[in-house]
Protein backbone atom coordinates (compact mmCIF):
# COMPACT_ATOMS: atom_id res chain seq x y z
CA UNK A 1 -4.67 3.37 -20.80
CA UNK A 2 -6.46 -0.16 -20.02
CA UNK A 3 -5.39 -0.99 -15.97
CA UNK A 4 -5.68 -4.28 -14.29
CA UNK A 5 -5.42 -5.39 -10.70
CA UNK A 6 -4.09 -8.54 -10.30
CA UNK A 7 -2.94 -10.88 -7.79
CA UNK A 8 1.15 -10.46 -7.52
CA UNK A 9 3.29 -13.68 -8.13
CA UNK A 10 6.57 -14.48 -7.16
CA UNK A 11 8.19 -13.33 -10.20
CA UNK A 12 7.12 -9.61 -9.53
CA UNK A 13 9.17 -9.70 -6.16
CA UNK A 14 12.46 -7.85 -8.56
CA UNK A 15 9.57 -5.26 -10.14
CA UNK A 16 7.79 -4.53 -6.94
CA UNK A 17 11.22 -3.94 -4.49
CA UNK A 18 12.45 -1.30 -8.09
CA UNK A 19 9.34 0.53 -7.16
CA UNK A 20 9.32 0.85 -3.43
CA UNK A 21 13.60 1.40 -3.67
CA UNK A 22 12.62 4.47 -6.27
CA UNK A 23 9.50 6.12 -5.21
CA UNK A 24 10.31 9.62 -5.36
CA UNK A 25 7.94 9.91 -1.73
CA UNK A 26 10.78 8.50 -0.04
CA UNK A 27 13.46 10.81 -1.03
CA UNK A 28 15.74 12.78 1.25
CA UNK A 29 15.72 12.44 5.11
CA UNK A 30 12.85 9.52 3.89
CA UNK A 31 14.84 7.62 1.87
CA UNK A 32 16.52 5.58 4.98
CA UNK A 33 12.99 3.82 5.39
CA UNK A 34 13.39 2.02 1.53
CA UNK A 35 17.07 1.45 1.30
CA UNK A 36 17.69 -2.19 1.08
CA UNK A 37 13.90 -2.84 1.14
CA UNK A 38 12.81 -5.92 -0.29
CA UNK A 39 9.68 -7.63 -1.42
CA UNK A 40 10.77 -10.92 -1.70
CA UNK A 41 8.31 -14.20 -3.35
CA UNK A 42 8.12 -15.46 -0.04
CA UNK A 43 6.22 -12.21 1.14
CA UNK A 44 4.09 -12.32 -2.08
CA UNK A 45 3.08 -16.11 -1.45
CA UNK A 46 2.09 -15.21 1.94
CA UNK A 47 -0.05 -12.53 2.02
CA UNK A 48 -2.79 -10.66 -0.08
CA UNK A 49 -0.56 -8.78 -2.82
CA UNK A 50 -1.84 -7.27 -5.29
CA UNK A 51 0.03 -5.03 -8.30
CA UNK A 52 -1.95 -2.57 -11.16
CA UNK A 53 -0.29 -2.97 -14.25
CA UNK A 54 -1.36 -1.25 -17.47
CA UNK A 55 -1.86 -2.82 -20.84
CA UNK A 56 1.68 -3.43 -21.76
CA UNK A 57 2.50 -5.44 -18.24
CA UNK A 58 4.08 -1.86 -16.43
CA UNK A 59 3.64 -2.38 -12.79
CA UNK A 60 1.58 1.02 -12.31
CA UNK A 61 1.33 0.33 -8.19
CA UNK A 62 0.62 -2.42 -5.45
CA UNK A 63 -0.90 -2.77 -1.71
CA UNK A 64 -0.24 -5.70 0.49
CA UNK A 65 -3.08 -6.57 2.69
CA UNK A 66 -2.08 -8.31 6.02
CA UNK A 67 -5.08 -10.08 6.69
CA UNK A 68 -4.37 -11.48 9.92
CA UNK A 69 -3.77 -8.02 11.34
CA UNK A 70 -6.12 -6.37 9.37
CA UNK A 71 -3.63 -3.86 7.81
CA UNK A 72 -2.58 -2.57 4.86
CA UNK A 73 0.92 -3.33 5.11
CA UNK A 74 2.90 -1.48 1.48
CA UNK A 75 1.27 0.60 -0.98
CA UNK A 76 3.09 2.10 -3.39
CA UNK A 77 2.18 4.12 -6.99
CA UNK A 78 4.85 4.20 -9.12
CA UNK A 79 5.81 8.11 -9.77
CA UNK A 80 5.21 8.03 -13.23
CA UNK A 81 1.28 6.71 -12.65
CA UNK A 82 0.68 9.25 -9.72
CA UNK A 83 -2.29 11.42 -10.09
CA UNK A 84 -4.09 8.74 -12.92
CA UNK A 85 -6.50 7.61 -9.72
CA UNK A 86 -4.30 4.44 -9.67
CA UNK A 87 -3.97 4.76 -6.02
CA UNK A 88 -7.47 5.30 -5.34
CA UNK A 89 -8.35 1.94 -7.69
CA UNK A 90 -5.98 -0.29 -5.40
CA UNK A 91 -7.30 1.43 -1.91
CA UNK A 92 -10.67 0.06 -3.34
CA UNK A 93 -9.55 -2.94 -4.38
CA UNK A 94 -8.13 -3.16 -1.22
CA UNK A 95 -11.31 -2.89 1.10
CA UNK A 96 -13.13 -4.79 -1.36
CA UNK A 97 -10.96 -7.72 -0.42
CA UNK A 98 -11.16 -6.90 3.53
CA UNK A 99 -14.68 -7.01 3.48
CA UNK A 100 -14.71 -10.37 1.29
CA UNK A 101 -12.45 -11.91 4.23
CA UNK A 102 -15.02 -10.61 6.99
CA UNK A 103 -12.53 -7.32 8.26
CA UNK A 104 -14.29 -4.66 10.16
CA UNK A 105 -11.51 -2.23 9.64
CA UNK A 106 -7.64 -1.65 8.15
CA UNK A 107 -5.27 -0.29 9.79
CA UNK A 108 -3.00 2.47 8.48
CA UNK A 109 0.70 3.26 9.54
CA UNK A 110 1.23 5.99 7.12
CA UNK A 111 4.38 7.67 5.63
CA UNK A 112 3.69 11.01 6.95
CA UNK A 113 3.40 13.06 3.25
CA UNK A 114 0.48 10.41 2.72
CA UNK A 115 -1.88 10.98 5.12
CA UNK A 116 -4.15 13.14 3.15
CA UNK A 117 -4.45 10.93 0.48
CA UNK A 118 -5.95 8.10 3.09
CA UNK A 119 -8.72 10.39 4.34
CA UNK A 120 -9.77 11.67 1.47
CA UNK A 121 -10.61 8.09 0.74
CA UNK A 122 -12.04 7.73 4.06
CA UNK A 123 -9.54 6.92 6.63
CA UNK A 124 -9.58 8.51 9.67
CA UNK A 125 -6.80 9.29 12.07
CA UNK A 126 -6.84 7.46 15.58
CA UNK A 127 -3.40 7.79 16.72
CA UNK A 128 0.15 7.90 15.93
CA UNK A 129 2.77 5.55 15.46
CA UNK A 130 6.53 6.12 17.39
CA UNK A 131 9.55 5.89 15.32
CA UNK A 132 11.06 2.89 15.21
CA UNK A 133 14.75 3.98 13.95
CA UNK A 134 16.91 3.78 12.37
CA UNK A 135 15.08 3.30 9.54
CA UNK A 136 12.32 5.35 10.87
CA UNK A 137 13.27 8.06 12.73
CA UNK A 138 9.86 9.57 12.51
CA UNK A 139 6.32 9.36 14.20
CA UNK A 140 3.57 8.52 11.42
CA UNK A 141 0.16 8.88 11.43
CA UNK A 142 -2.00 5.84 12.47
CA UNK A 143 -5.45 5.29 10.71
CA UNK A 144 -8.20 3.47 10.07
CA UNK A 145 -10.36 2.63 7.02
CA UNK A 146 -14.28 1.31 8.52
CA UNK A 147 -14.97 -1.37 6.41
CA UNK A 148 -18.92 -0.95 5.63
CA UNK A 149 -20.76 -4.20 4.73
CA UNK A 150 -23.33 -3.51 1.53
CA UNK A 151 -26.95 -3.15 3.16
CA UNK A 152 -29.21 -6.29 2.98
């Protein structure tokens, strides 16, 4: 299966809010974070999105860097692409782009079940978020990605 990351554009706003409303990592007492989430165009004009699709146009996953805060705002794999490394892809894609626009570091609130897929990319942990209900009624783990620059 050929995968692409591309930039997002408006018209993937419907696609995009169908996989963060259905990601099966946000089922249960989780689910109150994603109901009546939306990515709208305006979002996807403004800020660094960017969506995997496979060969056939299937959005596969997408991260939203927030440049001006230096943190990676969504990421979501779709359920049927997890464990095909598309994650991984878009966290690289990802700091590729923060070092291009001169970031030292990410930030990372994470959903809590995700935090071990961060640092085994090489996040580390350097605090914790409070909840913020009602739609999160949880703490979540706060973390960092060190964005290296390539060696002169």
């Amino acid at each position: 299966m050929g995968t692409v990351i591309r930039r997002a554009v408006e018209s993937d706003a419907k696609r995009l809010t169908r996989l963060v409303r259905t990601s099966g990592a946000y089922s249960g007492h989780y689910a109150a974070m994603v109901a009546g989430y939306r990515v709208g165009p305006d979002y996807i004009l403004h800020h660094d999105v960017f969506v995997a699709v496979d060969d056939e146009g299937r959005v596969l996953g997408f991260y939203a860097l927030l440049r001006e805060a230096a943190e990676l705002d969504l990421m979501f794999v779709a359920d049927a692409a997890q464990g095909l490394g598309i994650g991984r892809r878009l966290v690289e894609h990802m700091l590729e782009r923060a070092r291009a626009a001169g970031l030292e570091g990410v930030r990372v609130v994470s959903h809590p079940p995700a935090e071990s897929f961060y640092r085994r990319l090489g996040a580390r942990r350097v605090g914790t978020a409070p909840a913020a209900p009602p739609a999160v009624a949880w703490e979540r783990p706060e973390l960092r990605f060190s964005v290296a620059r390539p060696a002169l």
